[in-house]
C-alpha atoms as a PDB file:
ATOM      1  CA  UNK A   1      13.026  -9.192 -12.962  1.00  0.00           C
ATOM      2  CA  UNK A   2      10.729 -11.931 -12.227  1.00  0.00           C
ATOM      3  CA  UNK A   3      13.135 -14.794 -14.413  1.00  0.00           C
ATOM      4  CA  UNK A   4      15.961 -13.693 -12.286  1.00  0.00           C
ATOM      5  CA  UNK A   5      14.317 -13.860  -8.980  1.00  0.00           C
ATOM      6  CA  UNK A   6      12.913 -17.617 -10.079  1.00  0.00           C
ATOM      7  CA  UNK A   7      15.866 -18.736 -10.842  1.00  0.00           C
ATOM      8  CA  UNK A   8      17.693 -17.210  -8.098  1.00  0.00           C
ATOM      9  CA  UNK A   9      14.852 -19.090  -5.780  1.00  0.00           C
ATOM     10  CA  UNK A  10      15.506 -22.210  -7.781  1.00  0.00           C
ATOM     11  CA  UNK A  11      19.215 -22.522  -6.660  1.00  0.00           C
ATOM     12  CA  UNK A  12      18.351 -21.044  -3.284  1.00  0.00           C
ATOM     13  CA  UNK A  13      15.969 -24.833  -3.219  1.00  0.00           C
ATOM     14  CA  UNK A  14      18.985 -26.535  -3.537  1.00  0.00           C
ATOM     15  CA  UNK A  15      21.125 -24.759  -0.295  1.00  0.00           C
ATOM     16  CA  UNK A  16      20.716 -25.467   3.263  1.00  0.00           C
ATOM     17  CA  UNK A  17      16.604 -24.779   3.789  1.00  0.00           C
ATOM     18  CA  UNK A  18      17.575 -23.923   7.789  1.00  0.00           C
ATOM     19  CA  UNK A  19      18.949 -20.754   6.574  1.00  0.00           C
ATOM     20  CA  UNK A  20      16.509 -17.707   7.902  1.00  0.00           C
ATOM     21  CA  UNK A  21      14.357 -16.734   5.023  1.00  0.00           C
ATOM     22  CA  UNK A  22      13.318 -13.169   6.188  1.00  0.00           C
ATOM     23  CA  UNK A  23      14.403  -9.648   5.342  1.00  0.00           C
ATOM     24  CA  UNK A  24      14.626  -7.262   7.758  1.00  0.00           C
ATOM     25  CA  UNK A  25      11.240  -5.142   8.760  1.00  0.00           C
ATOM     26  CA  UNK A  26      13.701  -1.795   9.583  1.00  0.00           C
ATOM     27  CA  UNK A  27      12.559   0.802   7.509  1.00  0.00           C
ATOM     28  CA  UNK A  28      10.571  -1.618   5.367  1.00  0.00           C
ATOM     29  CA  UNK A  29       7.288  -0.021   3.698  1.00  0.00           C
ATOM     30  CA  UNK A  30       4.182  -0.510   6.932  1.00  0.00           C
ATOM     31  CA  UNK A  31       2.201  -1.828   4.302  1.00  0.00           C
ATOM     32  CA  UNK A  32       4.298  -4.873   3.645  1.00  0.00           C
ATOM     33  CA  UNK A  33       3.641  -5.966   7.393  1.00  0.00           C
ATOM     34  CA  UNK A  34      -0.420  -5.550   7.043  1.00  0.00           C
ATOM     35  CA  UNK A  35      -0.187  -7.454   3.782  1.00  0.00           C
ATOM     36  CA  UNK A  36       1.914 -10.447   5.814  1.00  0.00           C
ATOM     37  CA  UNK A  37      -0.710 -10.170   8.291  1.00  0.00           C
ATOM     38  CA  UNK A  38      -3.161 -10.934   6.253  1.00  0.00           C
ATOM     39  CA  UNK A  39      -1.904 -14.074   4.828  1.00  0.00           C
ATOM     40  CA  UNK A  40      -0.522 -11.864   1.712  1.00  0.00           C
ATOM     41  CA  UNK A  41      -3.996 -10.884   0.733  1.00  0.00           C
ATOM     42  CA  UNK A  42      -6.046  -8.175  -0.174  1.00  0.00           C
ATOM     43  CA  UNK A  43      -4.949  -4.663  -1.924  1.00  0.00           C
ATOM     44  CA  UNK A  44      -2.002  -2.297   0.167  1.00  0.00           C
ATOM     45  CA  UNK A  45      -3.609   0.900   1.344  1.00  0.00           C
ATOM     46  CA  UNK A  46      -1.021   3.111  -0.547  1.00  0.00           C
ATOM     47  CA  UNK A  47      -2.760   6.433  -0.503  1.00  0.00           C
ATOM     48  CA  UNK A  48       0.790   8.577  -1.036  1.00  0.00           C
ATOM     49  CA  UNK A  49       2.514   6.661  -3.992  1.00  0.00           C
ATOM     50  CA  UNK A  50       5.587   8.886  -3.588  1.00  0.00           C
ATOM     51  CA  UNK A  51       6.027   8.707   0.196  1.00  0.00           C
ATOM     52  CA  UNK A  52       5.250   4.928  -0.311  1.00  0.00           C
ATOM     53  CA  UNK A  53       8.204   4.934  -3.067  1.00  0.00           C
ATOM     54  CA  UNK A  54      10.966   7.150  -0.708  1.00  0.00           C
ATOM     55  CA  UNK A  55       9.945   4.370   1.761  1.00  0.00           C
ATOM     56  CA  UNK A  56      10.727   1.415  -0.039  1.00  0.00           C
ATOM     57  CA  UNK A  57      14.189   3.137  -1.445  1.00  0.00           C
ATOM     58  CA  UNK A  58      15.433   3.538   2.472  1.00  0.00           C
ATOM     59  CA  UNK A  59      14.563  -0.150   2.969  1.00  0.00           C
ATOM     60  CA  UNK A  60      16.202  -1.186  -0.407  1.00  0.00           C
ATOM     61  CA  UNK A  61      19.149   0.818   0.850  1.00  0.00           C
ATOM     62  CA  UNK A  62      18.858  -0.357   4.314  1.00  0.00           C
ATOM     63  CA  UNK A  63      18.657  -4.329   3.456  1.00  0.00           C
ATOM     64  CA  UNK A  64      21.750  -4.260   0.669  1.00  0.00           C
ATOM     65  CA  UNK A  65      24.794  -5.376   1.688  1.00  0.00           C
ATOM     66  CA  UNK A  66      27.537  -2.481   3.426  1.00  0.00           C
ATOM     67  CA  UNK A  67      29.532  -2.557   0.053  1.00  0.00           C
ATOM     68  CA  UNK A  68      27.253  -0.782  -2.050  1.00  0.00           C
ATOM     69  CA  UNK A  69      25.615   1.641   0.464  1.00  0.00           C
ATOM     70  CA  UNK A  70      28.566   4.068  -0.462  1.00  0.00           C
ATOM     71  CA  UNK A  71      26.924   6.504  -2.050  1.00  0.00           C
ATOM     72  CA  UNK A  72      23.023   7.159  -3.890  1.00  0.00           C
ATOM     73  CA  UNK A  73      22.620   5.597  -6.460  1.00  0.00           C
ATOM     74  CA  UNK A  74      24.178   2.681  -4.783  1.00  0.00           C
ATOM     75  CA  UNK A  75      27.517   0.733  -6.470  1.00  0.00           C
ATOM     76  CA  UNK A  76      26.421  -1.597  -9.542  1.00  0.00           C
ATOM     77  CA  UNK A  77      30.024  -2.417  -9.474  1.00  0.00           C
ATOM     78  CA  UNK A  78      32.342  -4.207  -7.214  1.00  0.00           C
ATOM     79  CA  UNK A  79      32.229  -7.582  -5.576  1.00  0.00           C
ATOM     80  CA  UNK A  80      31.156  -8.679  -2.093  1.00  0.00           C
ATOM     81  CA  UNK A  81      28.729 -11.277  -0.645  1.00  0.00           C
ATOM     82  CA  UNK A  82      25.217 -10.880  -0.634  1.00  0.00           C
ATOM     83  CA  UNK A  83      24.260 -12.116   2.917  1.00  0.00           C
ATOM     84  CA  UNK A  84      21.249 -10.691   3.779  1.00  0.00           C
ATOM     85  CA  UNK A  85      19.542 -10.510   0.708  1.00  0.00           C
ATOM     86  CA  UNK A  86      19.801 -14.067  -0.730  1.00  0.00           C
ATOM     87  CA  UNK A  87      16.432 -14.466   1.270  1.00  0.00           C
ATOM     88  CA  UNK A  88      14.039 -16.653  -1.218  1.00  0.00           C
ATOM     89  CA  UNK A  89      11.536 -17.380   0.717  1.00  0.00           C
ATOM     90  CA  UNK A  90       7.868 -15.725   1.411  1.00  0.00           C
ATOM     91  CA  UNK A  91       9.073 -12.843   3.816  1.00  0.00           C
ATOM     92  CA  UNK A  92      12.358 -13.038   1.283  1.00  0.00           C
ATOM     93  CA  UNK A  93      13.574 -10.875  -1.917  1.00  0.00           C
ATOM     94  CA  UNK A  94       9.367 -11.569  -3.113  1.00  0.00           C
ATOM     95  CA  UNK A  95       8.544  -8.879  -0.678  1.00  0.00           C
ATOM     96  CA  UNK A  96      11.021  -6.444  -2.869  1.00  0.00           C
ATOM     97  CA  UNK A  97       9.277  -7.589  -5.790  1.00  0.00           C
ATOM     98  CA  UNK A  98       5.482  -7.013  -4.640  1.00  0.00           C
ATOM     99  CA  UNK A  99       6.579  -3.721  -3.535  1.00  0.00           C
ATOM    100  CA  UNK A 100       7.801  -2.797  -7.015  1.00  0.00           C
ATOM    101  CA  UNK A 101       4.474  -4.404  -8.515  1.00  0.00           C
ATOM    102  CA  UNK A 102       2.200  -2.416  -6.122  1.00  0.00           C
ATOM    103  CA  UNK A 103       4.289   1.078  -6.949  1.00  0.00           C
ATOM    104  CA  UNK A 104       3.904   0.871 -10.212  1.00  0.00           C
ATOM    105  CA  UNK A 105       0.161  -0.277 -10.109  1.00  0.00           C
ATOM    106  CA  UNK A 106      -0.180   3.343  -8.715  1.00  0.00           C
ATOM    107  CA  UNK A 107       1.003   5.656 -11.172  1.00  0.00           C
ATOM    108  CA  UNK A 108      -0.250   6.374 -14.728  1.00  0.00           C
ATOM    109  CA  UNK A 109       3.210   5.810 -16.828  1.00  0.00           C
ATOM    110  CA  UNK A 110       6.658   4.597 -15.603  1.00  0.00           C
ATOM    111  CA  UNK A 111       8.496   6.911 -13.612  1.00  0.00           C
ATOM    112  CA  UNK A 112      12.395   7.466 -13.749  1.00  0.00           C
ATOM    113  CA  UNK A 113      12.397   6.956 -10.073  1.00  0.00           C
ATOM    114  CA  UNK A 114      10.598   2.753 -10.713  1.00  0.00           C
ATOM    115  CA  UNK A 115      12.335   2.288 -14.040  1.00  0.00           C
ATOM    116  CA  UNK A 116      15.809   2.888 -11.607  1.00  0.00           C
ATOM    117  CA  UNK A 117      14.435   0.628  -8.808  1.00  0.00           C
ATOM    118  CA  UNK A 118      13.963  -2.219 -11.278  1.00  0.00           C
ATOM    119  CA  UNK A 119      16.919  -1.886 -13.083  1.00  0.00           C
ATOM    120  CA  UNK A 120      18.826  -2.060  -9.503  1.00  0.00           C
ATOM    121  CA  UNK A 121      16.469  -4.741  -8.299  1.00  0.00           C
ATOM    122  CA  UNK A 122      17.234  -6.964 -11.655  1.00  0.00           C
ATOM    123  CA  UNK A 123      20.802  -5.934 -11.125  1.00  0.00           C
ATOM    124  CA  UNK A 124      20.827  -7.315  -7.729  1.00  0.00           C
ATOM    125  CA  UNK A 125      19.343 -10.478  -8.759  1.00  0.00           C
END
């Protein structure tokens, strides 16, 4: 996941830098906003890995673009722009990625549930 999001960042250098370079903060995990808060320090108080996981999966749906929301799991197929999500920067596609980190820092093994939510993230990217 993390070589596609680098190089997807590395192109992203190259485009117009005026772009905004934030994703949206509707339905986006509370503890992603305390972590920004704090400069992106410090350990997320995740005390309900599961509600924590249902929450980032409404964001993830909620940020994609309209032509895969169709149904759960969303569309790996098709063809459409990614406005909205080709967001490199710090409040970008890395908060995504710290959100998978932290999930999975919280349970014992992989779950079907994170395995899925990687694959779609690396899919994405």
């Amino acid at each position: 996941v993390l070589f596609f999001w680098v190089a997807g960042l590395k192109e992203a250098l190259m485009d117009d830098v005026s772009q905004p370079k934030g994703l949206p903060a509707k339905l986006r995990p509370a503890q992603v906003g305390a972590w920004v808060q704090r400069a992106r320090t410090g350990k997320p108080d995740i005390r309900d890995v599961e509600r924590f996981a249902n929450e980032w999966a409404k964001w993830w749906q909620e940020i994609n673009p309209a032509w895969r929301k169709v149904s759960l799991p969303m569309s790996r197929s098709g063809d459409g722009p990614w406005v909205g999500l080709d967001l490199p920067g710090t409040n970008g596609f890395l908060n995504v990625l710290i959100c998978l980190k932290w999930w999975r820092e919280r349970v014992e093994t992989e779950s079907k549930e994170w395995k899925e939510a990687v694959e779609d993230v690396t899919w994405v990217l």
